[in-house]
C-alpha atoms as a PDB file:
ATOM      1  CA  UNK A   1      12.386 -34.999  13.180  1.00  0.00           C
ATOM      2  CA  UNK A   2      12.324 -31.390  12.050  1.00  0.00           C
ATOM      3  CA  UNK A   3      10.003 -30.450  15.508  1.00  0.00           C
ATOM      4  CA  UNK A   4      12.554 -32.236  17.859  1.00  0.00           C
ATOM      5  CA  UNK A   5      15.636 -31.029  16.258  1.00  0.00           C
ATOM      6  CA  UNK A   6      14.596 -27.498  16.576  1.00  0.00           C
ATOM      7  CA  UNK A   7      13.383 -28.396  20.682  1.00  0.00           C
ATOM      8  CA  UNK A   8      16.598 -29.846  21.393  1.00  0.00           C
ATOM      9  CA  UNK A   9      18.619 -26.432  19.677  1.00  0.00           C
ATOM     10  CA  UNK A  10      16.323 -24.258  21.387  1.00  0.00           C
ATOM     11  CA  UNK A  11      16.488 -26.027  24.930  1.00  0.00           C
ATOM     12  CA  UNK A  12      18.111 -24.214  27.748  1.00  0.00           C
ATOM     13  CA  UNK A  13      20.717 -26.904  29.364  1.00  0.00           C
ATOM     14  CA  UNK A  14      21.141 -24.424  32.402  1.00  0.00           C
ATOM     15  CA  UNK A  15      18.519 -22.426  34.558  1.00  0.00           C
ATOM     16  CA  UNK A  16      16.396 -20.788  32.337  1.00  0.00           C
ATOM     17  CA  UNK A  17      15.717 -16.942  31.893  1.00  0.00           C
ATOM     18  CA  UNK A  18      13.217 -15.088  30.067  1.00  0.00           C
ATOM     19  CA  UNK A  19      14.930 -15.604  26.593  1.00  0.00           C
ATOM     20  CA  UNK A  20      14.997 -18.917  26.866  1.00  0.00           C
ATOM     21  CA  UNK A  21      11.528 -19.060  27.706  1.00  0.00           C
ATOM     22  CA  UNK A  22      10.656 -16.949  24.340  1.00  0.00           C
ATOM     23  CA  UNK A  23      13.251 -19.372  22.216  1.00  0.00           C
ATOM     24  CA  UNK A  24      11.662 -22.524  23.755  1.00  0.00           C
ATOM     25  CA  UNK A  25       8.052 -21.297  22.786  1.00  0.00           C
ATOM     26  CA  UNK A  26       9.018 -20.072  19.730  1.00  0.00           C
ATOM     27  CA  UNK A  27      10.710 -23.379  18.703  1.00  0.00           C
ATOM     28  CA  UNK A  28       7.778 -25.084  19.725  1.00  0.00           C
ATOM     29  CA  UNK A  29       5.469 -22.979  17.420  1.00  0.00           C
ATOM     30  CA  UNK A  30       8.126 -23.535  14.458  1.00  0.00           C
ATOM     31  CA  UNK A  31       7.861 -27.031  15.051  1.00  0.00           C
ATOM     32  CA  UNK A  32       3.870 -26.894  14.889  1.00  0.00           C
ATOM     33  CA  UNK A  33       4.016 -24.527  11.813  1.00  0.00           C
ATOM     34  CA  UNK A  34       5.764 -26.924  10.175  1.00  0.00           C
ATOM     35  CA  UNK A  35       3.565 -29.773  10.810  1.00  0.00           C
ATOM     36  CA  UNK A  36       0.639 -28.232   9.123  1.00  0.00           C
ATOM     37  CA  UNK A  37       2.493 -26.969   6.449  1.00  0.00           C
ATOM     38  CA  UNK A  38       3.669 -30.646   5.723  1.00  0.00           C
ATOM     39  CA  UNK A  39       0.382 -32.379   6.114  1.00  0.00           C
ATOM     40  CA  UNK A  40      -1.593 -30.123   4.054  1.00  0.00           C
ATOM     41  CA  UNK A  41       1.155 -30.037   1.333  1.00  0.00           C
ATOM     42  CA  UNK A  42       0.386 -33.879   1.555  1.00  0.00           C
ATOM     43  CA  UNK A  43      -3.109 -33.567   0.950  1.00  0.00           C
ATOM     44  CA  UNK A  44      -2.739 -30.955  -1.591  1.00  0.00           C
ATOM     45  CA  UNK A  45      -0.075 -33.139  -3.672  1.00  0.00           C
ATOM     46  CA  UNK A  46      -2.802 -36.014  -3.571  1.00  0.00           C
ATOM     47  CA  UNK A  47      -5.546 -33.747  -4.836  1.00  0.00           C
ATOM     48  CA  UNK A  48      -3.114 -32.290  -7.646  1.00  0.00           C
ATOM     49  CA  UNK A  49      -1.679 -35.746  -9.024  1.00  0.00           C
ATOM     50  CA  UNK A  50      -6.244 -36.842  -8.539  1.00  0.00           C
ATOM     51  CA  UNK A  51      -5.254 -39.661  -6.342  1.00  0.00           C
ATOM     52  CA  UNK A  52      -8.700 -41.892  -5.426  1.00  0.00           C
ATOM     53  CA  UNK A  53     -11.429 -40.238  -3.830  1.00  0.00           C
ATOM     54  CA  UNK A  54     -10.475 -42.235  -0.430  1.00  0.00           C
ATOM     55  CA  UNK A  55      -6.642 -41.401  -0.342  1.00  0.00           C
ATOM     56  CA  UNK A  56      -7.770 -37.863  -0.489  1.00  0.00           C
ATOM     57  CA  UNK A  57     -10.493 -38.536   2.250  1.00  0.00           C
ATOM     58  CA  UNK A  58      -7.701 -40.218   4.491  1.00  0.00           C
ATOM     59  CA  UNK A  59      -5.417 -37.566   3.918  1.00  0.00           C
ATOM     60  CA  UNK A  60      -7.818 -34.847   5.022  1.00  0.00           C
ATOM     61  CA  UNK A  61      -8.619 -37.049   7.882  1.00  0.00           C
ATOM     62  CA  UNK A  62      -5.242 -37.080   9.242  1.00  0.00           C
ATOM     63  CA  UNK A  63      -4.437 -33.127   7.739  1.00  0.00           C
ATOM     64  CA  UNK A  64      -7.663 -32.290  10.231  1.00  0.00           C
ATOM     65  CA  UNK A  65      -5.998 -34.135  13.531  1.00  0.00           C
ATOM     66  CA  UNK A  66      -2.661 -33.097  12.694  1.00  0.00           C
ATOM     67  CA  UNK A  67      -3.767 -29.075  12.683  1.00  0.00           C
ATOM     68  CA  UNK A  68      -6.320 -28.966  15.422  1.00  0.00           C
ATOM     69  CA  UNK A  69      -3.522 -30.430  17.564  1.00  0.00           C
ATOM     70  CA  UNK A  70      -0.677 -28.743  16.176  1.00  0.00           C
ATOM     71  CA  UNK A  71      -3.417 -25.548  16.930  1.00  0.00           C
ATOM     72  CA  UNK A  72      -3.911 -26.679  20.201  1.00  0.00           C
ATOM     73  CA  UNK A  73       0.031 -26.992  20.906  1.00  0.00           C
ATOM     74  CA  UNK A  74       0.541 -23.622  19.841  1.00  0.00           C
ATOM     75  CA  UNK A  75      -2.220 -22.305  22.112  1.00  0.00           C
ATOM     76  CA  UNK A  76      -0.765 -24.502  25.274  1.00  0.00           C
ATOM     77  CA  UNK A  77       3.194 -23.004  24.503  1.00  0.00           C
ATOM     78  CA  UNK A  78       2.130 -19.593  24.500  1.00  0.00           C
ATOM     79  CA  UNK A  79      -0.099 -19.797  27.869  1.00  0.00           C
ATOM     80  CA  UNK A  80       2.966 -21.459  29.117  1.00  0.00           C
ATOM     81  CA  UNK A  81       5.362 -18.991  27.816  1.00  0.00           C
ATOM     82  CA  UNK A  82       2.802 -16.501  30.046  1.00  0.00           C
ATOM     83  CA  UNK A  83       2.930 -18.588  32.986  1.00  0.00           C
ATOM     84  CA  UNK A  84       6.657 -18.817  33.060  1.00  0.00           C
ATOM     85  CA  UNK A  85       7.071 -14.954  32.327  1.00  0.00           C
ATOM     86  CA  UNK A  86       5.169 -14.567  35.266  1.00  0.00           C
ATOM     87  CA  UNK A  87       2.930 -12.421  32.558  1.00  0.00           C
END
């Protein structure tokens, strides 16, 4: 919810210019930031309060996915944010 709140904030509801661009990418990053930081607080609260051996294996499971493509969004705003900079 967090992630879309801080899209729609950021979004430019005219033509864009070049600080839009930058708030737009940067909200996106936020957003991505904050998804990693939630799912490995997750996994970190399981291994604290020694939750089974399998809860912690299906939290790292979905901690992995969640980072490599909240990784892989970051990489795809910022060659975006180049492309649309003209950069």
């Amino acid at each position: 919810m967090i992630p879309f709140l801080l899209s729609v904030l950021s979004n430019s509801w005219s033509a864009p210019d070049a600080g839009a661009y930058v708030r737009m990418a940067f909200a996106s990053v936020a957003g991505a930031t904050l998804g990693i930081v939630t799912v490995v607080g997750l996994l970190l609260d399981r291994i604290i309060h020694r939750a089974t051996t399998s809860t912690i294996a299906i939290f790292a499971a979905i901690a992995i996915v969640v980072t490599l493509t909240s990784v892989q969004s970051i990489t795809s705003s910022a060659e975006l944010l180049l492309q649309r900079l003209s950069l």
